[in-house]
C-alpha atoms as a PDB file:
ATOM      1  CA  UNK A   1       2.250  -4.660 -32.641  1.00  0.00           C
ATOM      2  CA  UNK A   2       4.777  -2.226 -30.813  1.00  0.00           C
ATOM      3  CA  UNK A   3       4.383  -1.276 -27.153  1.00  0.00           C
ATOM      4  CA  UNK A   4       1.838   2.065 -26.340  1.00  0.00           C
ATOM      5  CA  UNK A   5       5.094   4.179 -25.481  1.00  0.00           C
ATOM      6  CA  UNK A   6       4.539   5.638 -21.764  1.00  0.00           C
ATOM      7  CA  UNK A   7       7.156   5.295 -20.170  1.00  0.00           C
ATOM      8  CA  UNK A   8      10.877   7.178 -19.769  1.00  0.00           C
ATOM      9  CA  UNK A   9      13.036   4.612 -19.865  1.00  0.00           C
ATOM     10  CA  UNK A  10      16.419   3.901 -18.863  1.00  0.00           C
ATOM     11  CA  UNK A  11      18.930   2.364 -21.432  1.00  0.00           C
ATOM     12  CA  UNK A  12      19.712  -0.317 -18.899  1.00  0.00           C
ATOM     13  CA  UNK A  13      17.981  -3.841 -19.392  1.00  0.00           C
ATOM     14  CA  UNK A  14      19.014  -6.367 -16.224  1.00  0.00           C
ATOM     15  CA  UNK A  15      18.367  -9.592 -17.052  1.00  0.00           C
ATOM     16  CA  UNK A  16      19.238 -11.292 -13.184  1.00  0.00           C
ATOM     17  CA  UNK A  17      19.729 -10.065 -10.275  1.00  0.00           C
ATOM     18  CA  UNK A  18      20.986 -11.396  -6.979  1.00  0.00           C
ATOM     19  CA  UNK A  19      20.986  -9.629  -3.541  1.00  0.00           C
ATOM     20  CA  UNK A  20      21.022  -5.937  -4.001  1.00  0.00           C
ATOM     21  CA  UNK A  21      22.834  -6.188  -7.258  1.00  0.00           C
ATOM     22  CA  UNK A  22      21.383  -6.381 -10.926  1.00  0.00           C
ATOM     23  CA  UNK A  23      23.459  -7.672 -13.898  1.00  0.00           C
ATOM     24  CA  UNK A  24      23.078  -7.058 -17.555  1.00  0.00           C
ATOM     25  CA  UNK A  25      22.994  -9.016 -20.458  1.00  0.00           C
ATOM     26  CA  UNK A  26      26.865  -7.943 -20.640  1.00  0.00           C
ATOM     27  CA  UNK A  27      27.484  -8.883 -17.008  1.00  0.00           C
ATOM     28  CA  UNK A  28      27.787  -5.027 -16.040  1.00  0.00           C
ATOM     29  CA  UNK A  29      27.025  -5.026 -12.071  1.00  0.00           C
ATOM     30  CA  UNK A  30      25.158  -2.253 -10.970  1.00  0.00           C
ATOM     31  CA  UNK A  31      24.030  -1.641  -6.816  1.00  0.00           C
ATOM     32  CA  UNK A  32      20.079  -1.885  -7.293  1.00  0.00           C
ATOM     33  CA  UNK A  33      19.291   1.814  -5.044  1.00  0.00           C
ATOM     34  CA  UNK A  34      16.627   1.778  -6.658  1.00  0.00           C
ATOM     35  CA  UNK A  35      14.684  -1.603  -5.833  1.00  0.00           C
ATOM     36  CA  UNK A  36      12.733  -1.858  -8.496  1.00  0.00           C
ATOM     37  CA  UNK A  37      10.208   0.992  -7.325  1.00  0.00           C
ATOM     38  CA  UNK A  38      10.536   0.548  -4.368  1.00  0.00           C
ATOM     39  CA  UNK A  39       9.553  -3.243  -4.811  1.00  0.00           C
ATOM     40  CA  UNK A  40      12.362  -5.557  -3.789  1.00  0.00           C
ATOM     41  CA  UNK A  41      12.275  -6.055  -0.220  1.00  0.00           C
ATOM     42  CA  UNK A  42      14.247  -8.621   0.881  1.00  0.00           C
ATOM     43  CA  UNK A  43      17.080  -8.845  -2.305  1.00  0.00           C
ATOM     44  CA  UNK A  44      17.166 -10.262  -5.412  1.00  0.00           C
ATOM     45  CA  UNK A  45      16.778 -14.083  -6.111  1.00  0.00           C
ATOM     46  CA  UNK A  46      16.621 -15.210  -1.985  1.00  0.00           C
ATOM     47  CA  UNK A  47      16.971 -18.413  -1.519  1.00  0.00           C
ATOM     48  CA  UNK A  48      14.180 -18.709   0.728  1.00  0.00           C
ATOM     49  CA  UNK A  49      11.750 -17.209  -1.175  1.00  0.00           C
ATOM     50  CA  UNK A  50      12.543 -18.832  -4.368  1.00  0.00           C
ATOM     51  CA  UNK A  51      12.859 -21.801  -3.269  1.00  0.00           C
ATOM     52  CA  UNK A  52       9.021 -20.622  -1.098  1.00  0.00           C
ATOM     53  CA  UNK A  53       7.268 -19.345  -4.816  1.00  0.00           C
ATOM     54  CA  UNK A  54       8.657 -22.609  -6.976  1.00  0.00           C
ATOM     55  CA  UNK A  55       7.363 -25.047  -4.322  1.00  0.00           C
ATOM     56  CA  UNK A  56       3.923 -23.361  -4.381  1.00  0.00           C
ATOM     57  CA  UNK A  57       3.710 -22.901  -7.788  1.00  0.00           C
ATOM     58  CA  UNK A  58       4.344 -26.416  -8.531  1.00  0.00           C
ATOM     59  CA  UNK A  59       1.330 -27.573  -6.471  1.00  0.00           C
ATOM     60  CA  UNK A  60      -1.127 -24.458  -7.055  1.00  0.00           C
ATOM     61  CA  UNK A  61      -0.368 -21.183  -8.042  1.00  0.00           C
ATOM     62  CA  UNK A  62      -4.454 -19.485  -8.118  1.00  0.00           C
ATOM     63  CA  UNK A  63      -7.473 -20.417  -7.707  1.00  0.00           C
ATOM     64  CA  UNK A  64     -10.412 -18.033  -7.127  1.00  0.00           C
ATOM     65  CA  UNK A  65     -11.566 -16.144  -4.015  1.00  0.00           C
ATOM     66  CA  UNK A  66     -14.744 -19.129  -4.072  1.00  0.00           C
ATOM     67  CA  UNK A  67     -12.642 -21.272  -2.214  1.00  0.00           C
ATOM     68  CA  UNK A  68     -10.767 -21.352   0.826  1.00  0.00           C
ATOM     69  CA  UNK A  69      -7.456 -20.248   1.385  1.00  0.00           C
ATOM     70  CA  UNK A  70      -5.481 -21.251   4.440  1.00  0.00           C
ATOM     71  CA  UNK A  71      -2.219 -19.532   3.025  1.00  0.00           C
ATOM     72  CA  UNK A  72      -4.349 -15.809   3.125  1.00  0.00           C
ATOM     73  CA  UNK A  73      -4.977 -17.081   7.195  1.00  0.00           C
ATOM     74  CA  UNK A  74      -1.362 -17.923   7.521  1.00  0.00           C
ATOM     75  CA  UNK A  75      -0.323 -14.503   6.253  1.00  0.00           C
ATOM     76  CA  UNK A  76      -2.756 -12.518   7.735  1.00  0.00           C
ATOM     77  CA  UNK A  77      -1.719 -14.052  10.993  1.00  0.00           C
ATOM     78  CA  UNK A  78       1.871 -13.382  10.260  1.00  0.00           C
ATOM     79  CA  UNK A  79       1.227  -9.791   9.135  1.00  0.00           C
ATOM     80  CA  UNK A  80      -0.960  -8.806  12.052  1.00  0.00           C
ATOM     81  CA  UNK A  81       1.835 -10.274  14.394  1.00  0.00           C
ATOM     82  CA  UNK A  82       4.931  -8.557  13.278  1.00  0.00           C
ATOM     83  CA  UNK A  83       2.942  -5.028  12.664  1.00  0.00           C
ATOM     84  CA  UNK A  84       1.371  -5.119  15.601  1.00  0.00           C
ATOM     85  CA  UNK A  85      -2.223  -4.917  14.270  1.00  0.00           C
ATOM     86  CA  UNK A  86      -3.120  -8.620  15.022  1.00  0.00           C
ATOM     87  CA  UNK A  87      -6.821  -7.317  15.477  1.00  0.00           C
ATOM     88  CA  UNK A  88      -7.048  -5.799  12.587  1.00  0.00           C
ATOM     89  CA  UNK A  89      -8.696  -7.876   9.787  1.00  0.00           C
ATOM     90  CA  UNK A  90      -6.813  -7.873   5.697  1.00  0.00           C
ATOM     91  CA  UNK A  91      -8.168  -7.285   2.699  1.00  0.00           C
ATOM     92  CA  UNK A  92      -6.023  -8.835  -0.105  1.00  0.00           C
ATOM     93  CA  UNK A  93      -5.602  -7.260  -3.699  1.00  0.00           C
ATOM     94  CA  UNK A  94      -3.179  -6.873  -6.532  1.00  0.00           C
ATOM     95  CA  UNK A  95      -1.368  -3.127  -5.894  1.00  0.00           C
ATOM     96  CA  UNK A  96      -1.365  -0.095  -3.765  1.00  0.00           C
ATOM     97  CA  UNK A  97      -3.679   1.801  -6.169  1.00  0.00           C
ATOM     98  CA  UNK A  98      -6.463  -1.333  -5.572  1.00  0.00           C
ATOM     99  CA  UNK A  99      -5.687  -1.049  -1.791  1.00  0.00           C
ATOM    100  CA  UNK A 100      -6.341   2.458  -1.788  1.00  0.00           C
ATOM    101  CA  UNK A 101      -9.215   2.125  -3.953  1.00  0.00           C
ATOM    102  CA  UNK A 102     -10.651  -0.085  -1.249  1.00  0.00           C
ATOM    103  CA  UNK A 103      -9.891   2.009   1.713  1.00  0.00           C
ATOM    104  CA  UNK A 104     -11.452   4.784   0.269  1.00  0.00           C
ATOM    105  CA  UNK A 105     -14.610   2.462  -0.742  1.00  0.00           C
ATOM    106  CA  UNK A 106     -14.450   1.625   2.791  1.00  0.00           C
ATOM    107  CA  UNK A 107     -14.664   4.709   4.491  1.00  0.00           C
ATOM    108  CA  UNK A 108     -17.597   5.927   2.556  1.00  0.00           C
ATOM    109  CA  UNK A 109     -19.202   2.596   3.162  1.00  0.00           C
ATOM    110  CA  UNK A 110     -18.965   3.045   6.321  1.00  0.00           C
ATOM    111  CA  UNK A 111     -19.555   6.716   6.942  1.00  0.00           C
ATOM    112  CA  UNK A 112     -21.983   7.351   4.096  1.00  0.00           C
ATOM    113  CA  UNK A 113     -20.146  10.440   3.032  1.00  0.00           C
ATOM    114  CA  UNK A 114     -18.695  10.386  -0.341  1.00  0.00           C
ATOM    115  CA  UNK A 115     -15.968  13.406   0.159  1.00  0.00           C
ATOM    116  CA  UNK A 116     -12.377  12.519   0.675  1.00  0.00           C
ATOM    117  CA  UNK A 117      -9.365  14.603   1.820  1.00  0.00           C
ATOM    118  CA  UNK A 118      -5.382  14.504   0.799  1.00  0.00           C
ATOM    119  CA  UNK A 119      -2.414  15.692   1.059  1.00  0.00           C
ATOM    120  CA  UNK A 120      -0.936  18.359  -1.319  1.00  0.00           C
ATOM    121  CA  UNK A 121       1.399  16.820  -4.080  1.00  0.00           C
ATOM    122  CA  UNK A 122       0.057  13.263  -2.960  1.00  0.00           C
ATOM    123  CA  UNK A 123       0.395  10.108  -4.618  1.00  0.00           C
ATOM    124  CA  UNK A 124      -1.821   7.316  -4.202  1.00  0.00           C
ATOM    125  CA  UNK A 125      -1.944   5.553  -7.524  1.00  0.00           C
ATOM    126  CA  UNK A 126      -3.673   5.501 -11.134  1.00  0.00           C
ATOM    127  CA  UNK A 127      -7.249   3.729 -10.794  1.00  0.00           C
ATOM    128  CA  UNK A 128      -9.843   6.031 -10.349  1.00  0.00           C
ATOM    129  CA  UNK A 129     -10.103   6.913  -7.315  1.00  0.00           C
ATOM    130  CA  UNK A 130      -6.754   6.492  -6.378  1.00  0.00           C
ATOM    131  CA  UNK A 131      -5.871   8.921  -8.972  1.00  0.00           C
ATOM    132  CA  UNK A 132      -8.342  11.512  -7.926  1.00  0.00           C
ATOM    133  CA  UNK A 133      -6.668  11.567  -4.669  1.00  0.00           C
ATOM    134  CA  UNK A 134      -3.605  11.948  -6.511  1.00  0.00           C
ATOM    135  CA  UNK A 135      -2.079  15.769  -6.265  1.00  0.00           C
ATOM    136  CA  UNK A 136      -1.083  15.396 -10.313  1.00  0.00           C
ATOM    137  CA  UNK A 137      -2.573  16.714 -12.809  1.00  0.00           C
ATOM    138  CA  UNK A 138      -0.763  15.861 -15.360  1.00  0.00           C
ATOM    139  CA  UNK A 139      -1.762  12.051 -15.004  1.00  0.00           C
ATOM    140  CA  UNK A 140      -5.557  12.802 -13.920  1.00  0.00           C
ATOM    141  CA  UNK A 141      -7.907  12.756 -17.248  1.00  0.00           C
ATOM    142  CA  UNK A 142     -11.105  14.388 -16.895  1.00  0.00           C
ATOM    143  CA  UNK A 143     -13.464  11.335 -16.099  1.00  0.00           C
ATOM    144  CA  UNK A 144     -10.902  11.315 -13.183  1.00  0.00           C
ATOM    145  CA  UNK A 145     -11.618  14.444 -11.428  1.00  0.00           C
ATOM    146  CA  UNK A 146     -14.224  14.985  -9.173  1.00  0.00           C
ATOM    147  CA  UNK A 147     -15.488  17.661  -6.453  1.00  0.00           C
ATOM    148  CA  UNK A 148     -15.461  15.164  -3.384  1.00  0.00           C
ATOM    149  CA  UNK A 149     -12.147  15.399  -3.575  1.00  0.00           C
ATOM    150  CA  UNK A 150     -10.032  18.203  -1.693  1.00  0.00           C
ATOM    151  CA  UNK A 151      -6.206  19.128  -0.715  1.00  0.00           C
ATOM    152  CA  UNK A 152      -4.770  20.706   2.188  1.00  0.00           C
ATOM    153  CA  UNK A 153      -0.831  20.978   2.306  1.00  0.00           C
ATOM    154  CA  UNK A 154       1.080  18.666   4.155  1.00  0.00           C
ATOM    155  CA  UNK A 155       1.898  18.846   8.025  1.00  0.00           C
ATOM    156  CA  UNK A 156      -0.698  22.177   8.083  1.00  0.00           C
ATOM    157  CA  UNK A 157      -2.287  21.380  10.946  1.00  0.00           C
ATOM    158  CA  UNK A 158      -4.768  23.850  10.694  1.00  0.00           C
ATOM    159  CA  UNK A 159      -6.314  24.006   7.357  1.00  0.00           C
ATOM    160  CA  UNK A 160      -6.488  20.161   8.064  1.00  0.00           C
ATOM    161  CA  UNK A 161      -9.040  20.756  10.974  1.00  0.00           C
ATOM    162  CA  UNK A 162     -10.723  23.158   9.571  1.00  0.00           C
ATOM    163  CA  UNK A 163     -11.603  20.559   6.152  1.00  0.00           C
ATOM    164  CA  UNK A 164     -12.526  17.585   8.711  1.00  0.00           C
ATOM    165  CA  UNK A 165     -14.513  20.254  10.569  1.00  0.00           C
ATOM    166  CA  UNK A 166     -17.378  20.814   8.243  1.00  0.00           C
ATOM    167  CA  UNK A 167     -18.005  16.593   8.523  1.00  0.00           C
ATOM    168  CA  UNK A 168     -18.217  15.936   4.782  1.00  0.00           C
ATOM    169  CA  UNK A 169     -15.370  13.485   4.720  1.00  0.00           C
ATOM    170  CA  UNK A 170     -15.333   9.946   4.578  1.00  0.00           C
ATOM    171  CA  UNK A 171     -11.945   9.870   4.869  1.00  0.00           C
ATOM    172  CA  UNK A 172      -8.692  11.489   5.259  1.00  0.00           C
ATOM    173  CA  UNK A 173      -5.981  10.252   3.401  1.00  0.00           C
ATOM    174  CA  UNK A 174      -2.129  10.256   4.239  1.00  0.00           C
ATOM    175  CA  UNK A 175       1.313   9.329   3.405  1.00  0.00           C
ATOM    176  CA  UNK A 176       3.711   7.398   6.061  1.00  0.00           C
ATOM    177  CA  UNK A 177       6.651   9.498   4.055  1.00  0.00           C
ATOM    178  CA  UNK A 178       5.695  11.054   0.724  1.00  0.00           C
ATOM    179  CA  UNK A 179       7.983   9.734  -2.146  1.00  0.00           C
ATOM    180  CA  UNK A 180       6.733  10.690  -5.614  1.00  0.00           C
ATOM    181  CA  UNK A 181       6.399  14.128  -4.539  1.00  0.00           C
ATOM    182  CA  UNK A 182      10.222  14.119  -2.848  1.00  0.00           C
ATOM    183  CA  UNK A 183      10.643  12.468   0.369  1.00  0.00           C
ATOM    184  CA  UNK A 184       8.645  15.001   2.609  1.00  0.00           C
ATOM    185  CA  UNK A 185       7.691  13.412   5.929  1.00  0.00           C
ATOM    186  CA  UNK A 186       4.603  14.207   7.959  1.00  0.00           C
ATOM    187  CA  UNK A 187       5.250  15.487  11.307  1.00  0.00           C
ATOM    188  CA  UNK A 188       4.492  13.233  14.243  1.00  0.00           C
ATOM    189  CA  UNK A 189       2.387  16.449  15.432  1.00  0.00           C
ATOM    190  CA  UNK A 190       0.836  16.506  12.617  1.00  0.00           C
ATOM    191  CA  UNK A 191      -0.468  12.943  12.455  1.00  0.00           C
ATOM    192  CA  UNK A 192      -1.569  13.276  16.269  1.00  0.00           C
ATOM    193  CA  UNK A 193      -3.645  16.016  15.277  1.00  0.00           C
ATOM    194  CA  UNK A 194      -4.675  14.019  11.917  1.00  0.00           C
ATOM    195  CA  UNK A 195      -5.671  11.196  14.089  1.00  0.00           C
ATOM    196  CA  UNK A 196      -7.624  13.490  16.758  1.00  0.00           C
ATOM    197  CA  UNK A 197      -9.701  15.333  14.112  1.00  0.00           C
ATOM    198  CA  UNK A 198     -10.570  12.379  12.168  1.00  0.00           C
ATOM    199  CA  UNK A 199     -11.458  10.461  15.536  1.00  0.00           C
ATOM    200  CA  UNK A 200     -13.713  13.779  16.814  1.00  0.00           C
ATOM    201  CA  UNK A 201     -15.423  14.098  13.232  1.00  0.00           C
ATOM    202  CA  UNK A 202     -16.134  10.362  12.281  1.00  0.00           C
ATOM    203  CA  UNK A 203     -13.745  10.915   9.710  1.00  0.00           C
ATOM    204  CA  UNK A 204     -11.745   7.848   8.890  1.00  0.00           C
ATOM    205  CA  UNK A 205      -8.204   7.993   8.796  1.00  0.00           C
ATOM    206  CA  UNK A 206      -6.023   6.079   5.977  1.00  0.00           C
ATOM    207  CA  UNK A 207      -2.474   5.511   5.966  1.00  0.00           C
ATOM    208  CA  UNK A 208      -0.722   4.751   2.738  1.00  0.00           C
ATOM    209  CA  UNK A 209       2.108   2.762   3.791  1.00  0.00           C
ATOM    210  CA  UNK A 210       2.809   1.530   0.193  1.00  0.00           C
ATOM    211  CA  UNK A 211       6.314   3.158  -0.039  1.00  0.00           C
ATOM    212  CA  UNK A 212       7.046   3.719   3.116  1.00  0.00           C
ATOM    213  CA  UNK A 213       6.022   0.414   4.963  1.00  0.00           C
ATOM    214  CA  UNK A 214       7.588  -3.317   5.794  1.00  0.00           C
ATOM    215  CA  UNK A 215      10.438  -1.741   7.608  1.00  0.00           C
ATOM    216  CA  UNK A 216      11.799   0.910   5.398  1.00  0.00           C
ATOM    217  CA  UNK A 217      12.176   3.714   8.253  1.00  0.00           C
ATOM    218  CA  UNK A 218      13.126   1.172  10.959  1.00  0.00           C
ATOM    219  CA  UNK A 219       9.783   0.727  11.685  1.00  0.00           C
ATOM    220  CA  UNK A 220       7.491  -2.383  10.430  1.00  0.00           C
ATOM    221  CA  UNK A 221       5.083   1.020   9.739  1.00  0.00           C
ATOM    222  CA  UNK A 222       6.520   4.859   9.354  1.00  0.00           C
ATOM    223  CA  UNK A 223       3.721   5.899  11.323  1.00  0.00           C
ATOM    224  CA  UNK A 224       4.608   3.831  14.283  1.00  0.00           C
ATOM    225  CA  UNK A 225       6.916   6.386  15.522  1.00  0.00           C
ATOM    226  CA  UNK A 226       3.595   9.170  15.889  1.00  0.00           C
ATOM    227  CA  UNK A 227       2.030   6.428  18.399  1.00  0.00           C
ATOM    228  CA  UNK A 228      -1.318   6.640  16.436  1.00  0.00           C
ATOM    229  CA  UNK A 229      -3.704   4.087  14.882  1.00  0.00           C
ATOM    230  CA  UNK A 230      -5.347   4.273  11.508  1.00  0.00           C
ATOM    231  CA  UNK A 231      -8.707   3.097  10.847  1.00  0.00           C
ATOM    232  CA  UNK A 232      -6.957   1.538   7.404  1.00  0.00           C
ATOM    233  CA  UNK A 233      -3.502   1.139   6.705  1.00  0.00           C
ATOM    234  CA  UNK A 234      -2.516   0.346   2.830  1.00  0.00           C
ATOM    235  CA  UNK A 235       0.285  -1.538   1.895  1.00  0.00           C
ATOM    236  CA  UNK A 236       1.641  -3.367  -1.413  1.00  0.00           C
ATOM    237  CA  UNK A 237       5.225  -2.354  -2.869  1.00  0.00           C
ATOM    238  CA  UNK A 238       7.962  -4.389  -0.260  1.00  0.00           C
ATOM    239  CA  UNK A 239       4.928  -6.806   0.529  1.00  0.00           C
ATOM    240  CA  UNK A 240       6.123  -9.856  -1.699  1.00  0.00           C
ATOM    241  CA  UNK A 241       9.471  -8.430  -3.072  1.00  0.00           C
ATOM    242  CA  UNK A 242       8.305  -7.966  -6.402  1.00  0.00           C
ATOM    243  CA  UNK A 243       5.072 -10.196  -6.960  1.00  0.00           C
ATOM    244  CA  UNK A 244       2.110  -8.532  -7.343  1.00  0.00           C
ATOM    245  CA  UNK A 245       0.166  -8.202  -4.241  1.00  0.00           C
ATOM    246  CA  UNK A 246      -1.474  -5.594  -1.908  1.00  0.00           C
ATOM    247  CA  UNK A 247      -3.472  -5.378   1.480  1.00  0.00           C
ATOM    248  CA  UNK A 248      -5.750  -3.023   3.100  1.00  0.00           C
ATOM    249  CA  UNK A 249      -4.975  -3.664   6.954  1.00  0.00           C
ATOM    250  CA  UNK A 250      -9.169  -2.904   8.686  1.00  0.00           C
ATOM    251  CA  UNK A 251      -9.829  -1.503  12.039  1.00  0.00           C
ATOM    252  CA  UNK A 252     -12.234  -3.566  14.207  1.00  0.00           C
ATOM    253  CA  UNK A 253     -15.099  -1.262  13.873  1.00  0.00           C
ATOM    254  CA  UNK A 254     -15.695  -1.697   9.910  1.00  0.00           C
ATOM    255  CA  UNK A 255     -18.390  -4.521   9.102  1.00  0.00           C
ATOM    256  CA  UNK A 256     -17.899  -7.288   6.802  1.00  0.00           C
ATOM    257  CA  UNK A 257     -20.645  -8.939   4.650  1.00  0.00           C
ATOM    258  CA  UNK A 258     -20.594 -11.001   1.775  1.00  0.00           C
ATOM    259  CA  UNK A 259     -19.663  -8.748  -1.494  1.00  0.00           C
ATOM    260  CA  UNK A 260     -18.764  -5.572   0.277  1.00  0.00           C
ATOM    261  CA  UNK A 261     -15.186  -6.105  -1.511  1.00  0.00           C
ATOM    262  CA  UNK A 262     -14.032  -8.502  -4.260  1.00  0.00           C
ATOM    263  CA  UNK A 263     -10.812  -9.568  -6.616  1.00  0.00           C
ATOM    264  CA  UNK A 264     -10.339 -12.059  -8.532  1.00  0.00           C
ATOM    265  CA  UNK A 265      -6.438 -12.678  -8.496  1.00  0.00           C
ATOM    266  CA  UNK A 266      -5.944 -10.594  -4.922  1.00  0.00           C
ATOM    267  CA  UNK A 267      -4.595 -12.933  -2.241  1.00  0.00           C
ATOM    268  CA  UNK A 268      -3.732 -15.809  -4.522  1.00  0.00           C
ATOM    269  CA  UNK A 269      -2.186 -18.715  -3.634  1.00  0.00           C
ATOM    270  CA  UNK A 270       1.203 -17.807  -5.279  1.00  0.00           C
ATOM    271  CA  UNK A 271       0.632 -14.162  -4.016  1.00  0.00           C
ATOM    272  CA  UNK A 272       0.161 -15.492  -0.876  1.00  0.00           C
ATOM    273  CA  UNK A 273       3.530 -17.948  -0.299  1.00  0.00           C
ATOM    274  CA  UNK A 274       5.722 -14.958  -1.488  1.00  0.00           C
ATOM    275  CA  UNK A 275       4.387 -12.447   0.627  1.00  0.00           C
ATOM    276  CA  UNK A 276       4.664 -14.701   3.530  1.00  0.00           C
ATOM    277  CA  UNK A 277       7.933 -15.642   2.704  1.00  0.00           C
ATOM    278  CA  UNK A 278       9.176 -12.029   3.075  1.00  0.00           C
ATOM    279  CA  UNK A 279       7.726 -11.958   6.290  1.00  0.00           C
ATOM    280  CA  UNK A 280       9.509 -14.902   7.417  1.00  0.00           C
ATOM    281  CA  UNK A 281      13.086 -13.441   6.182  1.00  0.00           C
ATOM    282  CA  UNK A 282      12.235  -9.892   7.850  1.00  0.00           C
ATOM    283  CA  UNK A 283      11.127 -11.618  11.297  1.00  0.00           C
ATOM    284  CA  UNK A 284      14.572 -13.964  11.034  1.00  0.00           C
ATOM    285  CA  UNK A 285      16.970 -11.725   9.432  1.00  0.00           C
ATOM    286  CA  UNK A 286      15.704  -7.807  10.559  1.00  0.00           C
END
């Protein structure tokens, strides 16, 4: 068997890395700018969160969502804390496209509308519906695309308004910086105005944060510096510096009941202790 050939790839293979370097099989040193995707959030190989993921996974590293899970409290806690959203509740998944997925399942939950609204050259992922909210053609197959799904370009203010107007959308859906597409930031106008038409509509208003969250503008969140609140705030890449893991931070006002949402590796045990072990470096060290 031979590997289904998707990807671009580099003719680079690091085998260790340690800080914000990466090393080769040859011992070549190269200055990681690139993180991984955007994943490494702390460095390479730090001590404290080693030594956090090989304690944990020596005593348990899963067990399913049917038990409880004081390490998904701890970092919950921990999260809300240093983001400021300690009354916010988290959803715990496996990546930013299953945290989106989720927000947007959310929203229509609790709206009953089933339309959703992005940003021009947007990218939110490659599930389903994290894809169809994805301004890409190129990587969105037909069973992908759908009609409750519309555009308006980014920071335009007023073909935003007049979308949220007509009070079809469950949600709109934004980046905290845009990254695939180029770094194009939204305005902090134009997420005040995001945030008022959402609020006057019943709209519900989701910030990706996957890219451009845990710090990465100076910020814990990018949107911080607009002084606005989300209804859902996404977040995965950064969150346990290269273990797979993602979060949908909740507003207060969304209902929980048994089965609304469900994983079966989200907020695992391992997930869990490296994820909170970033958030202990950033909170000592930032």
């Amino acid at each position: 068997m031979e590997l289904f050939n998707v990807y671009s790839l580099y003719p680079i293979e690091p085998v260790r890395g340690k800080g914000c370097y990466v090393y080769d099989a040859a011992g070549t040193e190269y200055l990681d700018l690139y993180g991984g995707h955007a994943v490494i959030s702390i460095g390479h190989a730090q001590p404290d969160y080693v030594r956090a993921v090989q304690e944990q996974v020596a005593r348990l590293g899963f067990y399913s969502n049917s038990v409880e899970n004081s390490l998904q409290v701890k970092l919950a806690e921990r999260l809300g804390r240093i983001s400021g959203y300690d009354d916010y509740r988290l959803f715990l998944c496996n990546s930013g496209a299953e945290a989106n997925e989720n927000a947007l399942k959310l929203a229509s939950f609790h709206t009953g509308r089933s339309k959703a609204l992005a940003i021009s050259k947007a990218f939110h992922g490659r599930t389903s519906g994290a894809v169809a909210v994805t301004d890409n053609p190129a990587i969105s197959s037909p069973f992908n695309r759908t009609p409750n799904v519309e555009f308006t370009p980014l920071n335009d203010i007023g073909a935003m308004r007049a979308k949220l107007a007509t009070r079809e959308f469950a949600a709109v859906i934004v980046e905290g910086i845009q990254g695939v597409a180029g770094i194009h930031c939204p305005t902090d106008e134009f997420l005040r105005a995001v945030r008022a038409a959402a609020t006057e509509t019943g709209t519900q208003l989701v910030l990706d944060e996957i890219q451009s969250g845990y710090g990465r503008t100076g910020r814990f969140f990018a949107h911080l510096a607009a002084g606005i609140r989300p209804d859902l705030i996404t977040t995965a890449k950064g969150m346990a510096n290269g273990f797979p893991i993602g979060g949908v931070l909740i507003a207060p006002h969304f209902e929980a009941r048994p089965g609304l949402l469900g994983t079966t590796f989200g907020g695992s045990h391992l997930a869990c202790a490296a994820a909170i072990a970033v958030l202990e470096v950033i909170e000592r060290d930032a």
